[in-house]
PDB file of N, CA and C in Angstrom:
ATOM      1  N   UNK A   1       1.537-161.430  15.889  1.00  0.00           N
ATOM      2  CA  UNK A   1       1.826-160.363  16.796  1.00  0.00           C
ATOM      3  C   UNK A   1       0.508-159.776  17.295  1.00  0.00           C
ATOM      4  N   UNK A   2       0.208-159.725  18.863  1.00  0.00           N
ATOM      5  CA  UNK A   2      -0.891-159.049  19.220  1.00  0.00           C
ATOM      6  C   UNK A   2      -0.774-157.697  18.859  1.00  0.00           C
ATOM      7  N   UNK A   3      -2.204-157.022  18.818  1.00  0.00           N
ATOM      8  CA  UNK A   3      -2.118-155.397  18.770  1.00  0.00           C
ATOM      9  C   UNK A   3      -2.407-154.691  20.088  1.00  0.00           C
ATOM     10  N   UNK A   4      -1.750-153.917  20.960  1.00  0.00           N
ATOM     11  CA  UNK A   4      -1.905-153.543  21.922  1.00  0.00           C
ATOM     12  C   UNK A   4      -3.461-152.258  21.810  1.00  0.00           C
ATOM     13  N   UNK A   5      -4.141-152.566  22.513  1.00  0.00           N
ATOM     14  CA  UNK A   5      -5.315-151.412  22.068  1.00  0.00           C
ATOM     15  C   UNK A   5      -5.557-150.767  23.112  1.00  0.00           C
ATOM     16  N   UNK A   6      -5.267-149.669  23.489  1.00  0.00           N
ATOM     17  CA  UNK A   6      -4.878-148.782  24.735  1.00  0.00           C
ATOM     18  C   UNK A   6      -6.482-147.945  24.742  1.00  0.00           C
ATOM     19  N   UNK A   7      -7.104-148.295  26.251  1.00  0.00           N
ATOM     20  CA  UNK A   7      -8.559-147.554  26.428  1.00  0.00           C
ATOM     21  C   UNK A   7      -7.859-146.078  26.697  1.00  0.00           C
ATOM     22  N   UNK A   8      -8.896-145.033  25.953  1.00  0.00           N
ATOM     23  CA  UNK A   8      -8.609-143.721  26.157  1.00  0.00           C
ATOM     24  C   UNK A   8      -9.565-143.008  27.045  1.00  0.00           C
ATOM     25  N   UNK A   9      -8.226-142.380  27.742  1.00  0.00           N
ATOM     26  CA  UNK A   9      -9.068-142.083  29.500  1.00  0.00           C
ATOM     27  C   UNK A   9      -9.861-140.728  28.621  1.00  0.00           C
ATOM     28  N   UNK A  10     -10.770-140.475  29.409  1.00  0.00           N
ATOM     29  CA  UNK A  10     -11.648-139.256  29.697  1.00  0.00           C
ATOM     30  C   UNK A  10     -11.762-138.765  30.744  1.00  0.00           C
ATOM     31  N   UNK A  11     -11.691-137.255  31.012  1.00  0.00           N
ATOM     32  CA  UNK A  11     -11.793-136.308  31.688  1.00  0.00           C
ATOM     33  C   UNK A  11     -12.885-135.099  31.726  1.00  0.00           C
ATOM     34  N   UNK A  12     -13.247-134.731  32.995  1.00  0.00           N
ATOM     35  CA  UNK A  12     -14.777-134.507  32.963  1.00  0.00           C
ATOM     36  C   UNK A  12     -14.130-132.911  32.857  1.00  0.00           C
ATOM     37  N   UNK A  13     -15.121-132.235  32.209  1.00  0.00           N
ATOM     38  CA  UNK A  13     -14.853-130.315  32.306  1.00  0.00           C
ATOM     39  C   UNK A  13     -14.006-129.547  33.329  1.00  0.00           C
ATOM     40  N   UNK A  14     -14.753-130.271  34.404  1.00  0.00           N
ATOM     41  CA  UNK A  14     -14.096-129.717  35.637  1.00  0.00           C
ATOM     42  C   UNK A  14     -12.391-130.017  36.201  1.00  0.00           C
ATOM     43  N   UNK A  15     -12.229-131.244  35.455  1.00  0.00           N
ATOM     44  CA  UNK A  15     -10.721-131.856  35.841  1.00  0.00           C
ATOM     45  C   UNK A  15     -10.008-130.894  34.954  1.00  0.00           C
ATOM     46  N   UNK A  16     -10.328-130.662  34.161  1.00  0.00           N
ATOM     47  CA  UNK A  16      -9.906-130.043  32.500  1.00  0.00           C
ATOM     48  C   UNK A  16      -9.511-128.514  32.858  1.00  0.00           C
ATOM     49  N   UNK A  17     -10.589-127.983  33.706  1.00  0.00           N
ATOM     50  CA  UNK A  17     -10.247-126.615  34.081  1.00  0.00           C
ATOM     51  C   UNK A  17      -9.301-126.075  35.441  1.00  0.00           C
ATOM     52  N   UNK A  18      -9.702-127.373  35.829  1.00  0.00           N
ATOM     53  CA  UNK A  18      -8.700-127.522  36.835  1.00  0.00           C
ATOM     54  C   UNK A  18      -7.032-127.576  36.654  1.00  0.00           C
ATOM     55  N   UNK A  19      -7.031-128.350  35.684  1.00  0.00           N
ATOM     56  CA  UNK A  19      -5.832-128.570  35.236  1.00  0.00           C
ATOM     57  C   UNK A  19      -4.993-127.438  34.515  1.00  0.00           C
ATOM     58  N   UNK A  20      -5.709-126.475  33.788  1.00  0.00           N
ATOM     59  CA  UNK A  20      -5.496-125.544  33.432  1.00  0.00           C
ATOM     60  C   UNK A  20      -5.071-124.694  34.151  1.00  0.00           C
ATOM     61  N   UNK A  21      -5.836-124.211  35.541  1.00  0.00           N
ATOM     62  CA  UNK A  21      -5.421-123.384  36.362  1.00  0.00           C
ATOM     63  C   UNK A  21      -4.149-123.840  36.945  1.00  0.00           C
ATOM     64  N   UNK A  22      -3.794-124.897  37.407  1.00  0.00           N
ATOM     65  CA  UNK A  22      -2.766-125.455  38.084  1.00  0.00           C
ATOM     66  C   UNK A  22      -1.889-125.347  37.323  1.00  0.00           C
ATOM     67  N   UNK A  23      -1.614-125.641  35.633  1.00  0.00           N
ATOM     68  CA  UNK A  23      -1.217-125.267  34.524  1.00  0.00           C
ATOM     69  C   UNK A  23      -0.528-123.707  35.114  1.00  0.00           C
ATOM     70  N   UNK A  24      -1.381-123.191  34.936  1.00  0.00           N
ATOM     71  CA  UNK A  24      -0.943-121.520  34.929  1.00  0.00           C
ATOM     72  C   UNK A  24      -0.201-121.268  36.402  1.00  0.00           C
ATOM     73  N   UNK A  25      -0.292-121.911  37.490  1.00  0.00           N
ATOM     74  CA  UNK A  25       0.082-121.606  38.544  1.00  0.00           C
ATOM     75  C   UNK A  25       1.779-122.094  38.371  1.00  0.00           C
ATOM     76  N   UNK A  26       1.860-123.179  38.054  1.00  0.00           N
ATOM     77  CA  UNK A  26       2.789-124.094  38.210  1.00  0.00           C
ATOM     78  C   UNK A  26       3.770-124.484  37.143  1.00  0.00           C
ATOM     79  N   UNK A  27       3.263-123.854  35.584  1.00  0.00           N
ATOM     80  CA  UNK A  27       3.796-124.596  34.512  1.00  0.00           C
ATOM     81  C   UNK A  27       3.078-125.582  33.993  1.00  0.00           C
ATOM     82  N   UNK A  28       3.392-125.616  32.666  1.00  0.00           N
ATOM     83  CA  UNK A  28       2.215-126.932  32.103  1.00  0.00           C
ATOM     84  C   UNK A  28       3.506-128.793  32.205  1.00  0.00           C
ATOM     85  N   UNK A  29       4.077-128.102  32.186  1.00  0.00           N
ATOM     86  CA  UNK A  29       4.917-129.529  32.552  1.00  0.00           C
ATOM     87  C   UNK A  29       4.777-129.906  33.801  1.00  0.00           C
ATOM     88  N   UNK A  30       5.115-129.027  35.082  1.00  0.00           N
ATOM     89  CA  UNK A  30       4.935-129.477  36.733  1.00  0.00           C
ATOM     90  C   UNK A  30       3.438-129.833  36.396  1.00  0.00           C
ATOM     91  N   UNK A  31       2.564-129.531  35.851  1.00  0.00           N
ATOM     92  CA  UNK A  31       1.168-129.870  36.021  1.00  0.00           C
ATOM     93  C   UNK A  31       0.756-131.310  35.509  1.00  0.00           C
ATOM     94  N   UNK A  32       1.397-131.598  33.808  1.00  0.00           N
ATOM     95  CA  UNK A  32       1.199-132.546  33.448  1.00  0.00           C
ATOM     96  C   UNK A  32       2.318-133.498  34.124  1.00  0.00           C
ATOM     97  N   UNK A  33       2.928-133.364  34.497  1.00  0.00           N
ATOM     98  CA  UNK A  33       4.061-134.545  35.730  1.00  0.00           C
ATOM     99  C   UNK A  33       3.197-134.786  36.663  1.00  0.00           C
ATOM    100  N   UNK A  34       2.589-134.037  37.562  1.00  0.00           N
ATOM    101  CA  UNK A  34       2.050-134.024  38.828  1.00  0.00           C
ATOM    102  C   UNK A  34       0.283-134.919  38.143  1.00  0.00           C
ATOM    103  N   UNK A  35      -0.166-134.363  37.067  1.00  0.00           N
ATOM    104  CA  UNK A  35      -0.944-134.855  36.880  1.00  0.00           C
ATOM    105  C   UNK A  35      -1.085-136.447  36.196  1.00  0.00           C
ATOM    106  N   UNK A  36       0.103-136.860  35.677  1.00  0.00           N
ATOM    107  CA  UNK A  36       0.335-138.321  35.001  1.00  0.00           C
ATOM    108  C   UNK A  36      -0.767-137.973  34.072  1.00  0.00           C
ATOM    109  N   UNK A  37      -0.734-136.973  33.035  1.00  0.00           N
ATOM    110  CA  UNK A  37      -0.694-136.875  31.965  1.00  0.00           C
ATOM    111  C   UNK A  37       0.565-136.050  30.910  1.00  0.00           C
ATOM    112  N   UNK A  38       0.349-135.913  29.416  1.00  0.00           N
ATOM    113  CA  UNK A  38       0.942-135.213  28.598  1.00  0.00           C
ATOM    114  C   UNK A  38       0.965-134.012  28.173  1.00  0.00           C
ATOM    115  N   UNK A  39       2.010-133.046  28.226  1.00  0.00           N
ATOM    116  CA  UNK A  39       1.879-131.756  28.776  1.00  0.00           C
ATOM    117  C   UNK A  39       0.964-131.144  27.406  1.00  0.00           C
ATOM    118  N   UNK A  40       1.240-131.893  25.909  1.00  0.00           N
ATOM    119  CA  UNK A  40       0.289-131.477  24.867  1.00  0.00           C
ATOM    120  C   UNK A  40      -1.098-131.606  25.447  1.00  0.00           C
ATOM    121  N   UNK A  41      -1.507-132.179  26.182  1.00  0.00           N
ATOM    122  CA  UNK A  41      -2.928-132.559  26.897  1.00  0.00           C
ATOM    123  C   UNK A  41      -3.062-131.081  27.496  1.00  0.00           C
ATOM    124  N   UNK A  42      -2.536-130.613  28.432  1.00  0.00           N
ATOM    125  CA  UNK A  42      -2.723-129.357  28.681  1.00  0.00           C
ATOM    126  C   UNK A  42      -2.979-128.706  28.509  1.00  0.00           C
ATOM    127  N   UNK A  43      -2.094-128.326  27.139  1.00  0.00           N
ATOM    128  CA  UNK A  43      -2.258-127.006  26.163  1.00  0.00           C
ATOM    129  C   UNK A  43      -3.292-127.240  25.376  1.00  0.00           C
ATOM    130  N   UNK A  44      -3.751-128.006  24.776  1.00  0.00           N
ATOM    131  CA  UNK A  44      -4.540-128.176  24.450  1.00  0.00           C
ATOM    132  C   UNK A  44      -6.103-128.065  24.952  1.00  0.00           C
ATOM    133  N   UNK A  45      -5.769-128.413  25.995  1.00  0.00           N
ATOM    134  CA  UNK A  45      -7.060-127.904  27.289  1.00  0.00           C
ATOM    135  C   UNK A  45      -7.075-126.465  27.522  1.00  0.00           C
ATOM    136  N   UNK A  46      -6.064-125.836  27.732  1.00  0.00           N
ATOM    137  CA  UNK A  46      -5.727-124.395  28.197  1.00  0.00           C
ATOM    138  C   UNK A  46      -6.078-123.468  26.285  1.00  0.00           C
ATOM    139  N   UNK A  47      -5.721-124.143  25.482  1.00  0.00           N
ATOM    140  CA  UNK A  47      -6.137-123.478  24.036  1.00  0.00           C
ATOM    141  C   UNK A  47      -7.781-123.951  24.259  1.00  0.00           C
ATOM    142  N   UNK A  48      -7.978-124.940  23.981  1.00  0.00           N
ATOM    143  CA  UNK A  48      -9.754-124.980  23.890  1.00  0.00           C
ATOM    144  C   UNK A  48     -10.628-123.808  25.002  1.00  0.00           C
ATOM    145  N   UNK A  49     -10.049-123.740  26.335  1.00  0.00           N
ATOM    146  CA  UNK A  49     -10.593-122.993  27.571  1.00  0.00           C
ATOM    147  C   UNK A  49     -10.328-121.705  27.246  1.00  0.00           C
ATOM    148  N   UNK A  50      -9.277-121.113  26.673  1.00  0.00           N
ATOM    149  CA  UNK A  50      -9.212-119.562  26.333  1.00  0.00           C
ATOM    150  C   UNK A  50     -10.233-119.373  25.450  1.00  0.00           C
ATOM    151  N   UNK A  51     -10.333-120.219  24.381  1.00  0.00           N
ATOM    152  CA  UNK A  51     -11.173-120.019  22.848  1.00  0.00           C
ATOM    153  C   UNK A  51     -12.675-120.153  23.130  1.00  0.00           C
ATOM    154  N   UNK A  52     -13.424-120.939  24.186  1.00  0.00           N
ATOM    155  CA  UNK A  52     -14.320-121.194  24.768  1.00  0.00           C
ATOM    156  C   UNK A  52     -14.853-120.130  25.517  1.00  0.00           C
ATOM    157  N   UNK A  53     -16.099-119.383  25.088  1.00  0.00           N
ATOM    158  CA  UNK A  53     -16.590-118.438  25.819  1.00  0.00           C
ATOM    159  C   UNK A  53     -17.372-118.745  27.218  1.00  0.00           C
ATOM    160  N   UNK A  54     -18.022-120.126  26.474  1.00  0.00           N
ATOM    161  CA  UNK A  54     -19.494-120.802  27.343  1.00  0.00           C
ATOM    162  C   UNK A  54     -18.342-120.573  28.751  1.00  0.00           C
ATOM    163  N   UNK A  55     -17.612-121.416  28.685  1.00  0.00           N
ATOM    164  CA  UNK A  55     -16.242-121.710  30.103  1.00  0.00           C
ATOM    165  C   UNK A  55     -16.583-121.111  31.455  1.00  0.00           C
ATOM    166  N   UNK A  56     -16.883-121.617  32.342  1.00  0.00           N
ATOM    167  CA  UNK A  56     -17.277-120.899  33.898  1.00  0.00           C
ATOM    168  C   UNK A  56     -16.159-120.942  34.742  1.00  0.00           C
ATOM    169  N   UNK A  57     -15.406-120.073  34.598  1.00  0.00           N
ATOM    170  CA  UNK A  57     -14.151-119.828  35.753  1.00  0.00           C
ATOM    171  C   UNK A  57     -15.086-119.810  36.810  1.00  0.00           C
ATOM    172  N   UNK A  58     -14.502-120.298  38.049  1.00  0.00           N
ATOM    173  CA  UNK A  58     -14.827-120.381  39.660  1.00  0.00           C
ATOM    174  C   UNK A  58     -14.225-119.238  40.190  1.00  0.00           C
ATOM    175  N   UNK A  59     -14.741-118.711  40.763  1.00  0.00           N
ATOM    176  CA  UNK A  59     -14.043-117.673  41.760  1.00  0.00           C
ATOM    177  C   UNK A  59     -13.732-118.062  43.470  1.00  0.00           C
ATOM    178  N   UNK A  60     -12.954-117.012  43.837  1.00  0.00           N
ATOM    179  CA  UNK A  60     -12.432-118.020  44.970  1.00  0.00           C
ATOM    180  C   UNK A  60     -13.549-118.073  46.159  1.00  0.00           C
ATOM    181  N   UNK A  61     -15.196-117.374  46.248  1.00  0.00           N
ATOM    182  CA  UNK A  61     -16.128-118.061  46.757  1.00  0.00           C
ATOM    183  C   UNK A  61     -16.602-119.046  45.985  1.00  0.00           C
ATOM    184  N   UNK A  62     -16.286-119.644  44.941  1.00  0.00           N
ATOM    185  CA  UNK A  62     -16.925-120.918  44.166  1.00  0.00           C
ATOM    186  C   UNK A  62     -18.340-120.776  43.670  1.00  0.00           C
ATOM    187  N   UNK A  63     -18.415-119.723  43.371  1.00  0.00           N
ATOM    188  CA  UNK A  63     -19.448-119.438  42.268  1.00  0.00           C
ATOM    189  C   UNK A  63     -18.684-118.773  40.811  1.00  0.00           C
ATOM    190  N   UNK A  64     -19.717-119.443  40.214  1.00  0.00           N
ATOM    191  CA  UNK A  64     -18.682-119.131  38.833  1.00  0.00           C
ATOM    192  C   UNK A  64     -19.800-117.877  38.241  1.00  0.00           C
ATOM    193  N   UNK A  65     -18.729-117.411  36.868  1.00  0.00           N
ATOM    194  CA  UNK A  65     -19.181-116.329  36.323  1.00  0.00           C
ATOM    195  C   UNK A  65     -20.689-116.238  36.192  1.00  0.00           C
ATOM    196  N   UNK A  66     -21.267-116.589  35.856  1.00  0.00           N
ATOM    197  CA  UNK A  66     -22.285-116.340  35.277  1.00  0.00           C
ATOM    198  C   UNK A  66     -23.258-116.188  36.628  1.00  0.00           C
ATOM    199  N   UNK A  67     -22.886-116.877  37.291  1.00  0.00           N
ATOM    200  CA  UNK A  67     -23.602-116.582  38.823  1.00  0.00           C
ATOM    201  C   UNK A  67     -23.245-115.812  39.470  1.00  0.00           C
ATOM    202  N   UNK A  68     -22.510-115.019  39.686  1.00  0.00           N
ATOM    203  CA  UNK A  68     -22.149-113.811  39.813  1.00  0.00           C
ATOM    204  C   UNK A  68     -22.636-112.522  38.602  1.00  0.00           C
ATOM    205  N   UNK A  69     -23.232-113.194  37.825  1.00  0.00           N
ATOM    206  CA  UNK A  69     -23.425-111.946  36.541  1.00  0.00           C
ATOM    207  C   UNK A  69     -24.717-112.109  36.806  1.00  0.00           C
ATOM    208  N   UNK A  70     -25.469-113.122  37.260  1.00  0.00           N
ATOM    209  CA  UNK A  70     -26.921-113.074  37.526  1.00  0.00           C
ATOM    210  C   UNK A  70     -27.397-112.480  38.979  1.00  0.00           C
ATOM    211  N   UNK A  71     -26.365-112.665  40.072  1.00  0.00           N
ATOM    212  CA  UNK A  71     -26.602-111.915  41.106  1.00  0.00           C
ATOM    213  C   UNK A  71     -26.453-110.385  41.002  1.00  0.00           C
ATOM    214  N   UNK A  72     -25.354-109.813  39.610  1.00  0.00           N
ATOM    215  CA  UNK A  72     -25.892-108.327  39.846  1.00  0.00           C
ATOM    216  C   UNK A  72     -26.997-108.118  39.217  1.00  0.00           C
ATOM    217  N   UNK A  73     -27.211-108.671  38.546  1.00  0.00           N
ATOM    218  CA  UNK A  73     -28.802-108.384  37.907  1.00  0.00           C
ATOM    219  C   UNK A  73     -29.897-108.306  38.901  1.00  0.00           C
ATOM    220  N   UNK A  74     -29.965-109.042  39.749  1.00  0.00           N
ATOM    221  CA  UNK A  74     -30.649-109.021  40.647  1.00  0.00           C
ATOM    222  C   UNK A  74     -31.127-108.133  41.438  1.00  0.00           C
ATOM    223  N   UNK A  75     -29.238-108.077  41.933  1.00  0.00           N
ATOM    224  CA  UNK A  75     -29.305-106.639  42.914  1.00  0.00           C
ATOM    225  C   UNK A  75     -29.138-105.759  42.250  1.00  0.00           C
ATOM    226  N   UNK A  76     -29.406-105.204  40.907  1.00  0.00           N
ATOM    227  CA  UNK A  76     -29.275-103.725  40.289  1.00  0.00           C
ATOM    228  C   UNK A  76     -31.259-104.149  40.127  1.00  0.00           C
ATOM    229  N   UNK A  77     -31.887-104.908  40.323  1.00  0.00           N
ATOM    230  CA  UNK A  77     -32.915-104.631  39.656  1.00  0.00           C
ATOM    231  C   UNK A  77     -33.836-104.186  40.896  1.00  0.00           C
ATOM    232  N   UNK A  78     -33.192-104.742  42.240  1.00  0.00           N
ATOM    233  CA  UNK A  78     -33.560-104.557  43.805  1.00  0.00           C
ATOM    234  C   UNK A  78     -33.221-103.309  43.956  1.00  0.00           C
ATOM    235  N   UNK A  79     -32.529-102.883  43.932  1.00  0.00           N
ATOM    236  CA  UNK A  79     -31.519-101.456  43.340  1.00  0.00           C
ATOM    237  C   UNK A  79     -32.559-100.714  43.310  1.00  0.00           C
ATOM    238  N   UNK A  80     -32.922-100.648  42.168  1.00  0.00           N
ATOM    239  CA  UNK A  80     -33.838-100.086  41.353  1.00  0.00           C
ATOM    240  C   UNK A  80     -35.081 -99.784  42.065  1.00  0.00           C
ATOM    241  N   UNK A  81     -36.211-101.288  42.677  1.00  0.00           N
ATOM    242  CA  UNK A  81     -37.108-100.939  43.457  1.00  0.00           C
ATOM    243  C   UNK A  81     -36.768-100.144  44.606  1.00  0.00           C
ATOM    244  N   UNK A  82     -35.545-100.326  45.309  1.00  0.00           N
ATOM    245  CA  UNK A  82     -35.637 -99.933  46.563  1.00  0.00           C
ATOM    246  C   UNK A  82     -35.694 -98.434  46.557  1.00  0.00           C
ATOM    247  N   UNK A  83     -35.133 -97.902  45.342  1.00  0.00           N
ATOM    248  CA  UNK A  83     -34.860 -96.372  45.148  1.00  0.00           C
ATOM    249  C   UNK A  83     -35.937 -95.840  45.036  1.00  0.00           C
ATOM    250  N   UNK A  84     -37.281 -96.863  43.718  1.00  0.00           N
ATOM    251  CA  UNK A  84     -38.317 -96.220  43.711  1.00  0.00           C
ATOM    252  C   UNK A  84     -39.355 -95.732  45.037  1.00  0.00           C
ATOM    253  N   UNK A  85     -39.213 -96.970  46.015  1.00  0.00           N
ATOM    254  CA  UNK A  85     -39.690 -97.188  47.325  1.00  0.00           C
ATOM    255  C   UNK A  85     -39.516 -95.647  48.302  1.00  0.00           C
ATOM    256  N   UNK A  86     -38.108 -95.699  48.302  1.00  0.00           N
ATOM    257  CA  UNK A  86     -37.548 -94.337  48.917  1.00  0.00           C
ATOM    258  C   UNK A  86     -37.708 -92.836  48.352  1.00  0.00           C
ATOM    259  N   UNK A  87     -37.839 -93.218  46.681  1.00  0.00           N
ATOM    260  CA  UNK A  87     -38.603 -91.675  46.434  1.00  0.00           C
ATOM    261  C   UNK A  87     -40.373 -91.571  46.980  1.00  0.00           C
ATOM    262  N   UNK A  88     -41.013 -93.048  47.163  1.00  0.00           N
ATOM    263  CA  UNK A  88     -42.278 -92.319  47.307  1.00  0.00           C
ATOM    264  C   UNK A  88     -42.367 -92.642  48.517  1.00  0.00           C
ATOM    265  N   UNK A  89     -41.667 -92.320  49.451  1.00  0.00           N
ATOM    266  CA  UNK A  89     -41.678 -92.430  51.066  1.00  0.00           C
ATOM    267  C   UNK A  89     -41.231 -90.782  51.097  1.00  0.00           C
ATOM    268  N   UNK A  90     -40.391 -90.801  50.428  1.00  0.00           N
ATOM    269  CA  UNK A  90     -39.954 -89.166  50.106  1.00  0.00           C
ATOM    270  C   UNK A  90     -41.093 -88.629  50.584  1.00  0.00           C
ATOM    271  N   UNK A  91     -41.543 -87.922  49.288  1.00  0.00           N
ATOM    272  CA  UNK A  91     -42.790 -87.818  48.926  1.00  0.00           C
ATOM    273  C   UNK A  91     -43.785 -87.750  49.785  1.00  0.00           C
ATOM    274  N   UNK A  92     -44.699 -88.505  50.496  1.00  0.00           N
ATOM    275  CA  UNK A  92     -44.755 -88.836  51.081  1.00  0.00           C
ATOM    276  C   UNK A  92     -44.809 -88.215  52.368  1.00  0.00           C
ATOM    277  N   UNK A  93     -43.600 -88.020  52.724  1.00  0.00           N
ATOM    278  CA  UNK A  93     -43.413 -87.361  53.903  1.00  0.00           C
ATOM    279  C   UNK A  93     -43.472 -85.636  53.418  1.00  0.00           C
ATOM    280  N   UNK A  94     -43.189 -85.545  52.559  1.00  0.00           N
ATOM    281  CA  UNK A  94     -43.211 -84.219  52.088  1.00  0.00           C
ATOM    282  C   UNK A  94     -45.111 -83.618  52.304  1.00  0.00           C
ATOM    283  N   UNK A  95     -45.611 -84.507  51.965  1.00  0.00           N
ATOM    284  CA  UNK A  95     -47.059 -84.223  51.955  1.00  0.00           C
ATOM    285  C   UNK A  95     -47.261 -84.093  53.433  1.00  0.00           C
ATOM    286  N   UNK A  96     -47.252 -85.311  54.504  1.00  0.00           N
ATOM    287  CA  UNK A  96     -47.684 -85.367  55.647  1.00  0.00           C
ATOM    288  C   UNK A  96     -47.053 -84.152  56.205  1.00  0.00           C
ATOM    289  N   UNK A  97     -46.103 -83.620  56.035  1.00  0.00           N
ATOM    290  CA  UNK A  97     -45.666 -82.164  56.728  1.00  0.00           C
ATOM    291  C   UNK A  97     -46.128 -81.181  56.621  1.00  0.00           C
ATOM    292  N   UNK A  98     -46.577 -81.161  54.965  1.00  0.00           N
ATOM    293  CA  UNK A  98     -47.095 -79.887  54.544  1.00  0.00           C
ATOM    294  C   UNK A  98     -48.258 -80.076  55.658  1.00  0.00           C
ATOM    295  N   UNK A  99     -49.097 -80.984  55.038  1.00  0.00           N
ATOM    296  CA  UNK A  99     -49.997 -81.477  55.748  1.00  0.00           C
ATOM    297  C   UNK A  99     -50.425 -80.766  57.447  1.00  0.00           C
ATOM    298  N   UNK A 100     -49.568 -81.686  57.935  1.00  0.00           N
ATOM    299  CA  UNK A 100     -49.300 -81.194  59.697  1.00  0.00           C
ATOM    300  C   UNK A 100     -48.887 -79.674  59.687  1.00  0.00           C
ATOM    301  N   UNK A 101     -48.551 -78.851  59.023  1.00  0.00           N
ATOM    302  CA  UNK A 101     -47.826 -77.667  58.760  1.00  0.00           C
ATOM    303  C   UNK A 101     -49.046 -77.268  58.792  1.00  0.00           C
ATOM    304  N   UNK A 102     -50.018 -76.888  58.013  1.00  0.00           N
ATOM    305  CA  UNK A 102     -51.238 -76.832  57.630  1.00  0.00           C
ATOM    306  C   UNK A 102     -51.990 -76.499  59.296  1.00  0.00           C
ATOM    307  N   UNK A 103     -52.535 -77.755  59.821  1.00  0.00           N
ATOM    308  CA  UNK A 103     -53.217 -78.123  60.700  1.00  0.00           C
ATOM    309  C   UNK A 103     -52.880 -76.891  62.077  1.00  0.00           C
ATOM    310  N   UNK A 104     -51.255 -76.805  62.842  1.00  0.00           N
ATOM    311  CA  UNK A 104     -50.578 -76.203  63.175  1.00  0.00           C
ATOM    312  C   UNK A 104     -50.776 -74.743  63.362  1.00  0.00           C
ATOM    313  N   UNK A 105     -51.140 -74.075  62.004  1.00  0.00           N
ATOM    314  CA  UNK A 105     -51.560 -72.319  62.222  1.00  0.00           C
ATOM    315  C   UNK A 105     -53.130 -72.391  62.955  1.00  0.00           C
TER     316      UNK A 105
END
């Protein structure tokens, strides 16, 4: 009797999270039907992806978390200069008035 030896497919992160979401949209059965896989495949994907912190959800501009967590950093740190910028323009002008105020009598 031959032994049937069945190659085991692999799926890249991204199919995986994909599947998950579609999962959640649709049901994990419409997903694993639609997907011609096994709906334990799913859950199992959807349990590893909840439990998984590293995990980069996409947002619907297609940047995922963490790129979005590095762009506020950015702009809170731009933030930051631009405010300092504007207090010593302040400033600044506070002097040149006195200043011109001065000159004036």
């Amino acid at each position: 009797m031959a032994e049937k030896t069945r190659k085991r497919r692999s799926f890249s992160d991204e199919f995986k999270l994909e599947a998950a979401e579609l999962a959640n949209k649709i049901g994990n059965s419409n997903a694993a039907r639609e997907l011609g896989i096994n709906e334990s495949v799913i859950r199992n994907w959807k349990k590893s992806l909840e439990g998984n912190q590293a995990v980069q959800t996409a947002t619907p501009s297609g940047k995922t978390s963490s790129d979005l967590e590095r762009e506020v950093r950015r702009l809170e740190k731009e933030n930051r200069y631009l405010k300092e910028i504007n207090n010593i323009l302040k400033k600044s002008t506070a002097i040149f008035s006195a200043d011109h105020m001065e000159r004036s009598k």
